[in-house]
C-alpha atoms as a PDB file:
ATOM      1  CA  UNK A   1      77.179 134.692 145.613  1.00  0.00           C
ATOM      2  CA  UNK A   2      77.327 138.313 145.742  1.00  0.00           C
ATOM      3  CA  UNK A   3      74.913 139.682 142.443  1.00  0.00           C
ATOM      4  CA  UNK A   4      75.648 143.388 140.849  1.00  0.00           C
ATOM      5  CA  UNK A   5      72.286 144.710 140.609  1.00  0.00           C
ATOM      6  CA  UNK A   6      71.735 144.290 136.890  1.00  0.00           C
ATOM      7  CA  UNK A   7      71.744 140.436 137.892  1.00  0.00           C
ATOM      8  CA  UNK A   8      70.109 140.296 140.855  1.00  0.00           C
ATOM      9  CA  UNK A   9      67.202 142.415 139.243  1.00  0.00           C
ATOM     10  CA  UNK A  10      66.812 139.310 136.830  1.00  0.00           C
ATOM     11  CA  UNK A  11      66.970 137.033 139.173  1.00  0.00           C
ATOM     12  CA  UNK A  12      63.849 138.570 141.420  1.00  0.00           C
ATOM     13  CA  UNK A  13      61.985 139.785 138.045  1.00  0.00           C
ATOM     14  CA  UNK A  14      62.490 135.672 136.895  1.00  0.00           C
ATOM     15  CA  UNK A  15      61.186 134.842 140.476  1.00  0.00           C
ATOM     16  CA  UNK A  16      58.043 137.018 140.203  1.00  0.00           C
ATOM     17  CA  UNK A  17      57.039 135.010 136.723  1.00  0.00           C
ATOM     18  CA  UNK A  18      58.007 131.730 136.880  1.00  0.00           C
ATOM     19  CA  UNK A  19      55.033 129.070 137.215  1.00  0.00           C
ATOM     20  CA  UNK A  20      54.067 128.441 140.894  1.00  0.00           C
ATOM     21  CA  UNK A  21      55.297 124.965 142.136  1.00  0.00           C
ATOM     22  CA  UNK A  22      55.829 123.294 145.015  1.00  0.00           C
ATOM     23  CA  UNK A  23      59.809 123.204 144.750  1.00  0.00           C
ATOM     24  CA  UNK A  24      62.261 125.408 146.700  1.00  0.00           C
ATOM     25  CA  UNK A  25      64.359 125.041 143.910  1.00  0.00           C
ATOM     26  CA  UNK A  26      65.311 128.401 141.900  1.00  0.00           C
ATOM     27  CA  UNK A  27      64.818 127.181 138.808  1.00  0.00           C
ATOM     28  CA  UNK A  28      62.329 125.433 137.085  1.00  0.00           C
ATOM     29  CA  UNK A  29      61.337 123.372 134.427  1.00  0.00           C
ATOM     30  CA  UNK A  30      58.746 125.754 131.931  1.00  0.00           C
ATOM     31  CA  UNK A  31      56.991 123.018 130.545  1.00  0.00           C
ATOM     32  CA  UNK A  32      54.335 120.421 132.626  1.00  0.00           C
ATOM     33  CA  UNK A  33      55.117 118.909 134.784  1.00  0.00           C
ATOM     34  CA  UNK A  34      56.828 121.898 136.481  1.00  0.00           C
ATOM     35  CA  UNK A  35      60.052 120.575 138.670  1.00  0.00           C
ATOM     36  CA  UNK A  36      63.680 121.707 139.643  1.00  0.00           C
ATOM     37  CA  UNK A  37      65.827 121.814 136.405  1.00  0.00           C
ATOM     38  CA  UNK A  38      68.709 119.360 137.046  1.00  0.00           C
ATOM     39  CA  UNK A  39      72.484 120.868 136.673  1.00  0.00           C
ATOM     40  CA  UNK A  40      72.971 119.135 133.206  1.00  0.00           C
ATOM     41  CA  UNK A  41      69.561 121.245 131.921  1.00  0.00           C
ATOM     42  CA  UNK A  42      70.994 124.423 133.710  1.00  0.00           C
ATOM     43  CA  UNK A  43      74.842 123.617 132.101  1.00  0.00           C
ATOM     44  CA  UNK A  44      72.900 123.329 128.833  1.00  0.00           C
ATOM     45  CA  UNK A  45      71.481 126.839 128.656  1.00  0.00           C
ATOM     46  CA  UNK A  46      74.878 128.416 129.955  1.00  0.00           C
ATOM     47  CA  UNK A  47      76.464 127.021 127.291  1.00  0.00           C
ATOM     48  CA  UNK A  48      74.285 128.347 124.679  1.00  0.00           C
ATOM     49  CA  UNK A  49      73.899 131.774 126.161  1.00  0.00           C
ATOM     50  CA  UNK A  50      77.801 131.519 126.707  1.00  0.00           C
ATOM     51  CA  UNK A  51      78.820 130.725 122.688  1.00  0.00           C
ATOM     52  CA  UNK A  52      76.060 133.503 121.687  1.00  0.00           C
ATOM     53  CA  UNK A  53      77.902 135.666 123.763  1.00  0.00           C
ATOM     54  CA  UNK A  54      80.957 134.747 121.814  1.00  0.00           C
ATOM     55  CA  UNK A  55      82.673 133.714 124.903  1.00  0.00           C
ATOM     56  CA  UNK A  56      86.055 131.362 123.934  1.00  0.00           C
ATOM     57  CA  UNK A  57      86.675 129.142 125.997  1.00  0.00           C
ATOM     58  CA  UNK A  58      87.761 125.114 126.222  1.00  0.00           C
ATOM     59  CA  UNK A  59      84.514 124.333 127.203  1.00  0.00           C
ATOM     60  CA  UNK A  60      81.636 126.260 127.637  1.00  0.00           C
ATOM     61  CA  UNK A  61      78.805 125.539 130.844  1.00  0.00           C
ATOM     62  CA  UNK A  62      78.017 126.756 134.242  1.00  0.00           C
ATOM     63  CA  UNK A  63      80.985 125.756 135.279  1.00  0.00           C
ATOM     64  CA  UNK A  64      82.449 128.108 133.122  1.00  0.00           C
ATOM     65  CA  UNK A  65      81.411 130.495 134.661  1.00  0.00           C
ATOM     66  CA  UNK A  66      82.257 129.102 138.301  1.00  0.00           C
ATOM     67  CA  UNK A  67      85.507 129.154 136.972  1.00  0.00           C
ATOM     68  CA  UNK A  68      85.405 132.662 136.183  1.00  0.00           C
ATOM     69  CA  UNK A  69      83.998 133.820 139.574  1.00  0.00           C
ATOM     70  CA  UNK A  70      87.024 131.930 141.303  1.00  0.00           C
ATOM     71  CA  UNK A  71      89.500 133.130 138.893  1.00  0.00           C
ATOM     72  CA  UNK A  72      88.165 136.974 139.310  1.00  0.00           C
ATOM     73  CA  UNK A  73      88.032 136.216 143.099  1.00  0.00           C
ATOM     74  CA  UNK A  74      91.371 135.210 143.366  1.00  0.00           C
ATOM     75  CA  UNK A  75      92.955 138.297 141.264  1.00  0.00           C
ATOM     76  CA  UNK A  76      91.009 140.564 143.637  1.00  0.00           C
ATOM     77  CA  UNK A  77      93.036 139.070 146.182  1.00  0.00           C
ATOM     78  CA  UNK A  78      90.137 137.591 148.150  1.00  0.00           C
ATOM     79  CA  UNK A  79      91.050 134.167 150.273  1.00  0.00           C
ATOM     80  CA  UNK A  80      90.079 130.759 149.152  1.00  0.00           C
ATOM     81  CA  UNK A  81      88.236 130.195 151.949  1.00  0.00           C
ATOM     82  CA  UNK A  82      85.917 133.528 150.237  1.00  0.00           C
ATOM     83  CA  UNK A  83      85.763 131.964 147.548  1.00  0.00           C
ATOM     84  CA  UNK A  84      84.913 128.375 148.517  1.00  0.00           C
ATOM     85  CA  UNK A  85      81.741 130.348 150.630  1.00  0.00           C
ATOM     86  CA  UNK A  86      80.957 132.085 147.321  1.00  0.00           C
ATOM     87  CA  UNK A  87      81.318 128.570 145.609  1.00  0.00           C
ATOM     88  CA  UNK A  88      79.059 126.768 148.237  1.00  0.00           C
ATOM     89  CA  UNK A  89      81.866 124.490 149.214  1.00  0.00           C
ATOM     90  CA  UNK A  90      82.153 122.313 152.040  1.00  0.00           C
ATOM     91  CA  UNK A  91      85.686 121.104 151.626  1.00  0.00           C
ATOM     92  CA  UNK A  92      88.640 123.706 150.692  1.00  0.00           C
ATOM     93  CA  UNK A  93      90.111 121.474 148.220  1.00  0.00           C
ATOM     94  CA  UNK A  94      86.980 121.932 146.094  1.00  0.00           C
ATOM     95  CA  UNK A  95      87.867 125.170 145.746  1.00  0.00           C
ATOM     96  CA  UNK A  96      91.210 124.169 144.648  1.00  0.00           C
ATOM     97  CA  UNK A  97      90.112 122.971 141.361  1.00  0.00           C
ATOM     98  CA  UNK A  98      88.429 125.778 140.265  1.00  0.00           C
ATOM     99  CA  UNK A  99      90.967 128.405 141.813  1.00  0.00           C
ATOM    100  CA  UNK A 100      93.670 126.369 139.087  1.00  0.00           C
ATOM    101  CA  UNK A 101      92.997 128.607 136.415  1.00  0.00           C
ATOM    102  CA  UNK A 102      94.466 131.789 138.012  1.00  0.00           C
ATOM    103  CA  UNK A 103      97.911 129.465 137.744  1.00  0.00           C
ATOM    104  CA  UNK A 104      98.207 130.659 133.855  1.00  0.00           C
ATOM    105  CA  UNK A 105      98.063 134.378 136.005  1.00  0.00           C
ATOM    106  CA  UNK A 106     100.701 133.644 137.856  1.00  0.00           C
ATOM    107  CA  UNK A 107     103.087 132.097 135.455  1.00  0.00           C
ATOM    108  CA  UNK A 108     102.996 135.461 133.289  1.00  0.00           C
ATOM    109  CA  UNK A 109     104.115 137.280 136.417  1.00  0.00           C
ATOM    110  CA  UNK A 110     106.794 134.570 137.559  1.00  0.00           C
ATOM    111  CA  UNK A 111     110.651 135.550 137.495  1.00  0.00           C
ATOM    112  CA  UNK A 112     112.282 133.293 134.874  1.00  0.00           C
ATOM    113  CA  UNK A 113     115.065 131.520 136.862  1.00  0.00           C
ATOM    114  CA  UNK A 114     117.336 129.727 134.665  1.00  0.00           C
ATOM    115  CA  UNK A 115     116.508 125.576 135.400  1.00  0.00           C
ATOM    116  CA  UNK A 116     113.313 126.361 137.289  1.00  0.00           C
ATOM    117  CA  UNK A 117     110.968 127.040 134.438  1.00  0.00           C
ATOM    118  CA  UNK A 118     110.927 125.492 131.037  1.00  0.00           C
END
């Protein structure tokens, strides 16, 4: 996934402190004994960083903010196919269900035909 500096900085200072371990994992447990963090431990801390933030949203996790890379993606006018790479997806219909959200974008834009749209 592409990083703007700010984050990338982070991500290298976070890299530089974290315990050694024998993981390739990014991110690690801070307390003994040291091992990957599993995605529910990871969805965890986005969501309280997230509401601290005062981000509103229906529900609040990493995949929050997957959904908001995919979104942002899409409105740029990038292809799915982009964004399924920037996702790490295998399959393009993966990408699919996070794209979804831009749908609200389009319906704001869409012509109102009389019978077509409620």
């Amino acid at each position: 996934i592409p990083l703007i500096p700010v984050v990338g900085e982070a991500l290298i200072a976070y890299l530089r402190q974290r315990p050694l371990a024998r993981h390739n994992a990014v991110f690690l447990t801070t307390r003994a004994p040291i091992v990957p963090m599993v995605a529910e431990q990871i969805s965890s801390m986005a969501h309280q960083r997230l509401k601290r933030a005062g981000v509103k949203a229906e529900t609040l996790g990493s995949n929050t903010l997957r959904h908001s890379l995919a979104v942002e993606l899409l409105r740029q006018g990038k292809p799915l196919r982009v964004i399924g790479d920037a996702l790490g997806h295998r399959h393009p219909q993966s990408t699919f269900i996070y794209a979804k959200g831009a749908i609200e974008d389009l319906r704001e834009v869409a012509l109102d035909v009389e019978g077509v749209l409620p």
